[in-house]
Every structure is written in structure tokens, then in C-alpha cells.
Protein backbone atom coordinates (compact mmCIF):
# COMPACT_ATOMS: atom_id res chain seq x y z
CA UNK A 1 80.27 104.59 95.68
CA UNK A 2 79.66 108.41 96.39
CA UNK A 3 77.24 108.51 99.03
CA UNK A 4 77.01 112.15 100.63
CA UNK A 5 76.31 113.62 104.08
CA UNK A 6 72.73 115.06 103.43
CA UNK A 7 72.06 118.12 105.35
CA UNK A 8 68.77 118.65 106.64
CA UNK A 9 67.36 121.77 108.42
CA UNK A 10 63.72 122.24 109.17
CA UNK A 11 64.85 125.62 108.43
CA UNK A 12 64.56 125.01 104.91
CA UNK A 13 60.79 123.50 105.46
CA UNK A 14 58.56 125.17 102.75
CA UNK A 15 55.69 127.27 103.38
CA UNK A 16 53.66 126.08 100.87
CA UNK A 17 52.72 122.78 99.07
CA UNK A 18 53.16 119.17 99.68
CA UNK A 19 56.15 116.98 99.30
CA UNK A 20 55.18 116.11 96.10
CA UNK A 21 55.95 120.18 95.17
CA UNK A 22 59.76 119.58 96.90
CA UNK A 23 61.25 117.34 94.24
CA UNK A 24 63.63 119.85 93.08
CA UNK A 25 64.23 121.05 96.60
CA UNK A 26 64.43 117.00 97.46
CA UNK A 27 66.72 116.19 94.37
CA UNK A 28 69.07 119.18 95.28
CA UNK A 29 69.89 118.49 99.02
CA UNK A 30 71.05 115.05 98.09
CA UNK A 31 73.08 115.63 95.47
CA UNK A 32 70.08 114.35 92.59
CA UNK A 33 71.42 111.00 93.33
CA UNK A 34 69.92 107.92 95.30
CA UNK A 35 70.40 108.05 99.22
CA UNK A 36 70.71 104.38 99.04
CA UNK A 37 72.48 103.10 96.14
CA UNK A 38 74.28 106.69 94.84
CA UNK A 39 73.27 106.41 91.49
CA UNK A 40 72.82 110.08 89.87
CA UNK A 41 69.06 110.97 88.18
CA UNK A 42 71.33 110.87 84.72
CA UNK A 43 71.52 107.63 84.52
CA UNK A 44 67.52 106.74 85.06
CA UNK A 45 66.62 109.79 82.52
CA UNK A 46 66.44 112.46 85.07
CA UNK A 47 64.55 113.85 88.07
CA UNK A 48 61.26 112.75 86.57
CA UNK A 49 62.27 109.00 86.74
CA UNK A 50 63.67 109.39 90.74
CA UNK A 51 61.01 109.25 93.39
CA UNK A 52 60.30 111.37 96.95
CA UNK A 53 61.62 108.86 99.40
CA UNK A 54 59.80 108.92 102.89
CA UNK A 55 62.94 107.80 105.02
CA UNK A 56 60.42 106.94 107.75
CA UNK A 57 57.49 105.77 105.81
CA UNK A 58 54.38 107.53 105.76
CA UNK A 59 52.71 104.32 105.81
CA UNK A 60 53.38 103.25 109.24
CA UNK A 61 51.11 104.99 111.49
CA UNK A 62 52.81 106.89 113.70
CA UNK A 63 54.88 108.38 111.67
CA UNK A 64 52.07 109.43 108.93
CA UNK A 65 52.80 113.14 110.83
CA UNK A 66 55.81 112.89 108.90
CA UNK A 67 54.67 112.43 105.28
CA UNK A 68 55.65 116.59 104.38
CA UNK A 69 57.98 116.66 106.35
CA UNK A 70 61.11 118.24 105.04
CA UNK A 71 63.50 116.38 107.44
CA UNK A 72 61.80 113.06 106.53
CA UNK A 73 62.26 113.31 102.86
CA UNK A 74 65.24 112.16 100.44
CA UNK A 75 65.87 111.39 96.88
CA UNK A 76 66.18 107.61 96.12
CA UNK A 77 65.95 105.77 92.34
CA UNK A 78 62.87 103.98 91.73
CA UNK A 79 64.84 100.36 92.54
CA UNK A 80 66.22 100.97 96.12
CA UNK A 81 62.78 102.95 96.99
CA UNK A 82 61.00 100.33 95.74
CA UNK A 83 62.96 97.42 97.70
CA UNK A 84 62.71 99.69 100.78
CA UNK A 85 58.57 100.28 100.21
CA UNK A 86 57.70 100.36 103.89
CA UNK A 87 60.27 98.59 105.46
CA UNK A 88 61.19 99.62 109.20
CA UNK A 89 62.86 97.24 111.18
CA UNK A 90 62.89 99.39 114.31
CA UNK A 91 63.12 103.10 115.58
CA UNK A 92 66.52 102.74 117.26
CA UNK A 93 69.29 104.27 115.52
CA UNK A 94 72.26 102.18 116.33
CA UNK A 95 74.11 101.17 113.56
CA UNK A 96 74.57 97.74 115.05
CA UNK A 97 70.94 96.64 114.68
CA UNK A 98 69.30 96.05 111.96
CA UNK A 99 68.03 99.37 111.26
CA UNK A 100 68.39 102.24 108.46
CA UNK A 101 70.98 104.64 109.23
CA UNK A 102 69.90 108.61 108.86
CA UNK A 103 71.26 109.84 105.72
CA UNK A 104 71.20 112.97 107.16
CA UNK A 105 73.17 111.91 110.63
CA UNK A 106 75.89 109.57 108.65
CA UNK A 107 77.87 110.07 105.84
CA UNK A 108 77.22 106.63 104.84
CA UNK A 109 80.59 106.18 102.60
CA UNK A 110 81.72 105.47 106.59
CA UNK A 111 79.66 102.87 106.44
CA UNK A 112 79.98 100.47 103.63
CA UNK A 113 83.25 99.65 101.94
CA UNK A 114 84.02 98.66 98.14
CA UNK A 115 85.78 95.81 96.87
CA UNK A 116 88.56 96.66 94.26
CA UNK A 117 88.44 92.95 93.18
CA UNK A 118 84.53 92.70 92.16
CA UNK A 119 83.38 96.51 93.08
CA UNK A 120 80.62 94.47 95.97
CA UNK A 121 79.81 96.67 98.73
CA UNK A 122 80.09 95.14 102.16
CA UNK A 123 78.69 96.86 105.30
CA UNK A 124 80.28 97.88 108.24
CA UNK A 125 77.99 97.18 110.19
CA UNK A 126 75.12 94.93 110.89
CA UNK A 127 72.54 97.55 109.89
CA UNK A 128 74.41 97.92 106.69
CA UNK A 129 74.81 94.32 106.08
CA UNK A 130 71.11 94.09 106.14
CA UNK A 131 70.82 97.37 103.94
CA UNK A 132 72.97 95.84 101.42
CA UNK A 133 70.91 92.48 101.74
CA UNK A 134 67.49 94.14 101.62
CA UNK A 135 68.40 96.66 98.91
CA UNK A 136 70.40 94.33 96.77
CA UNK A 137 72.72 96.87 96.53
CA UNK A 138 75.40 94.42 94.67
CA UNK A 139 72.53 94.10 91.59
CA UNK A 140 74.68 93.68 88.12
CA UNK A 141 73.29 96.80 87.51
CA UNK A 142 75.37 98.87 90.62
CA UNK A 143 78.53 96.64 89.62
CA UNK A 144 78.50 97.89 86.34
CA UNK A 145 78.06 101.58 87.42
CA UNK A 146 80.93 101.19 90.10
CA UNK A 147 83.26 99.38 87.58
CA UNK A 148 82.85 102.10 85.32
CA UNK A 149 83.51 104.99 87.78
CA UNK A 150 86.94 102.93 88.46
CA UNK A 151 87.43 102.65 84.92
CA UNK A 152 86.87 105.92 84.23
CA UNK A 153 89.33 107.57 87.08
CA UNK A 154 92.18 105.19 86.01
CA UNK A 155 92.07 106.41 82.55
CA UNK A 156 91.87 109.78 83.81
CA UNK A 157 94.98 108.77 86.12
CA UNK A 158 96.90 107.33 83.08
CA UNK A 159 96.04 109.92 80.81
CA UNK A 160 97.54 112.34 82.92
CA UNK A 161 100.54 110.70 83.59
CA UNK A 162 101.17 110.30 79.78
CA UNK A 163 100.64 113.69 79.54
CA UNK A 164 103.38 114.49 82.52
CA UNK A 165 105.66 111.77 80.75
CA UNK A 166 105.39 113.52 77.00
CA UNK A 167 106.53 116.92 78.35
CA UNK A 168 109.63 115.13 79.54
CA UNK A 169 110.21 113.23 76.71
CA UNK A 170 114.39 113.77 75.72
CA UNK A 171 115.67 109.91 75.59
CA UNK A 172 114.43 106.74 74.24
CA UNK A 173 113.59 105.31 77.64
CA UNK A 174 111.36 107.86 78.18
CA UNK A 175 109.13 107.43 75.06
CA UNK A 176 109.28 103.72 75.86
CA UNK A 177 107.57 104.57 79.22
CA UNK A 178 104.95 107.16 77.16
CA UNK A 179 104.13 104.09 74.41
CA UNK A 180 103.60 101.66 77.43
CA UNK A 181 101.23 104.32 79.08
CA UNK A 182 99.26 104.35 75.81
CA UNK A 183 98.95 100.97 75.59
CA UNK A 184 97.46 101.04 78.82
CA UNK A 185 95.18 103.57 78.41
CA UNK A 186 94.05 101.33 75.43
CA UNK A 187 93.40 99.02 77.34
CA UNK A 188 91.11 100.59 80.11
CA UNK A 189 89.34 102.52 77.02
CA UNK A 190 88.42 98.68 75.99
CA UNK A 191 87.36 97.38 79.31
CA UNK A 192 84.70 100.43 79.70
CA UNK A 193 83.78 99.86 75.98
CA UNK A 194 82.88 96.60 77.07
CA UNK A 195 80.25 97.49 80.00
CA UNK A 196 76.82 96.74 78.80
CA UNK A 197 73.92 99.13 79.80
CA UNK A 198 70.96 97.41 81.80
CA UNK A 199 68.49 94.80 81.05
CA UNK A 200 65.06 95.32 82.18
CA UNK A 201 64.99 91.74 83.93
CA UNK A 202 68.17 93.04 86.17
CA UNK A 203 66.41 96.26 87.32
CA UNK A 204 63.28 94.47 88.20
CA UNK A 205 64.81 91.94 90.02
């Protein structure tokens, strides 16, 4: 996962317009992936598939104040925004309560931890257990994304360690070691070949 600190500053407030007008502002302060589950814009078909997420929601009464409010707003995909909706278990921000950590007050990478074995994320904490739970943030869909990111860095690992090897290639042994790294790299190559893309029935789970 690559969550992100997001910085907020009610410095950077505009003048004019609503939220809906601050997408691009939105997108860019958190990275133009989702707060939640990390997933970059790319992979939905860009900023006009992500939504304006009201970290408070604008629903609940007293914060409706809050609905163009710079500070209040993130970037989430349509599938964690829509799991949130107007959830809001309680104003207290302690992360062991059930409770939704501010993005902008926790770098929430501190929070969760990822499984090498099956690439689940586990909370921390009790108020990321239930963010996990409420969010389905293990959906096939995330696996898949987190697998590949894995994938993807080992090959990039092994590819430059072939690379390293091949430069000091003088004996036998050595090429041995290069051949083995290729096989290897083979081997990753397959495993990434062999992540399918989404189904519809996962992300509307």
C-alpha cells in the first residue's frame, strides 16, 4: 500500500467556486489516488471516474458547514467512498476507537500493515480494524493491485541485479548465477502475466 500524509492548509482554501470546482486541486493534494484504499485515478480511467470525498460528511448535520470546505475534502475511488457514504462512528479522534483517522493528521501507512504471504492489510489499531472491515479493503480487487506492485518491484530488484551480475561476468560460475537470475525474472514476468483485471461483480461487492 502507498498511503500518503495529505497536507491540508486552509491557506490553500479557494476564493471562488464550490467543491465540486476543486477536483483537480482535491486530486493533487492527495497524490490522485484514494485516501482509503491508495489506488491511483489510472487504474479507474482517471480523475473523472474518482469522486470529492467529504471526510466528515456533509450529510450529518452539524457538520453540513463543512461541505466546501477545503480541509474537509479528499480524493477517494468510487468503491471506498461509496462503502464510507455517511458513515461516522464518532467525533473523537483516537485511533483506538472505532473512528476514521485524519488523512491529513496520520500518515496512515503507520497504521495498517501488509501481509507478504496474501498482500491482506491488517490494522493497527482498532479504528483501522474497523476501516479495513467497513471498507473491505482486502476486496480481490486491492489483492490483485498489491500483488502486482510486489511483483513488479521484485522484477525490478532482479533485473537489476542481473544487470550488476553481467558486468562482472569473467568465469563460468558467474554466468551460472546471471542464467539463474533470468530464470527468475521469468518467472515473476509469468506470475504478473497471470493477474486478471476486475470483474464488475468484485467492485460492486
Amino acid at each position: 500500500m502507498n498511503w500518503k500524509l495529505i497536507v491540508k492548509d486552509k491557506a490553500n482554501q479557494p476564493e471562488k467556486g464550490t467543491y465540486t470546482d476543486w477536483k483537480e486541486q482535491i486530486a493533487e493534494e492527495c497524490f490522485f489516488q484514494c485516501i482509503y484504499c491508495s489506488i491511483n485515478e489510472a487504474q479507474f480511467g482517471g480523475i473523472d471516474h474518482y469522486h470529492i470525498e467529504h471526510y466528515k460528511p456533509k450529510s450529518i448535520e452539524r457538520f453540513k458547514a463543512l461541505e466546501n470546505d477545503i480541509c474537509n475534502l479528499f480524493y477517494s475511488c468510487p468503491i471506498c467512498n461509496r462503502f464510507k457514504s455517511n458513515d461516522w462512528p464518532n467525533d473523537a479522534d483516537d485511533l483506538d476507537i472505532i473512528c476514521y483517522p485524519d488523512p491529513s493528521e496520520y500518515n496512515y501507512s503507520e497504521l495498517f500493515e501488509v501481509s507478504s504471504d496474501d498482500y491482506k492489510v491488517n490494522g493497527k489499531y482498532v479504528s483501522t480494524r474497523y476501516m479495513t472491515e467497513r471498507l473491505y479493503l482486502n476486496r480481490p480487487q486491492l489483492l490483485y493491485e498489491r500483488r502486482e506492485t510486489v511483483l513488479q518491484q521484485r522484477a525490478e530488484n532482479v533485473t537489476k541485479a542481473i544487470e550488476a551480475l553481467q558486468e562482472m561476468i569473467d568465469t563460468q560460475e558467474l554466468l551460472k548465477e546471471s542464467n539463474k537470475g533470468v530464470i527468475e525474472l521469468l518467472k515473476t514476468t509469468q506470475k504478473r502475466n497471470n493477474i486478471r483485471p476486475y470483474k464488475l461483480a468484485e467492485i460492486r461487492k
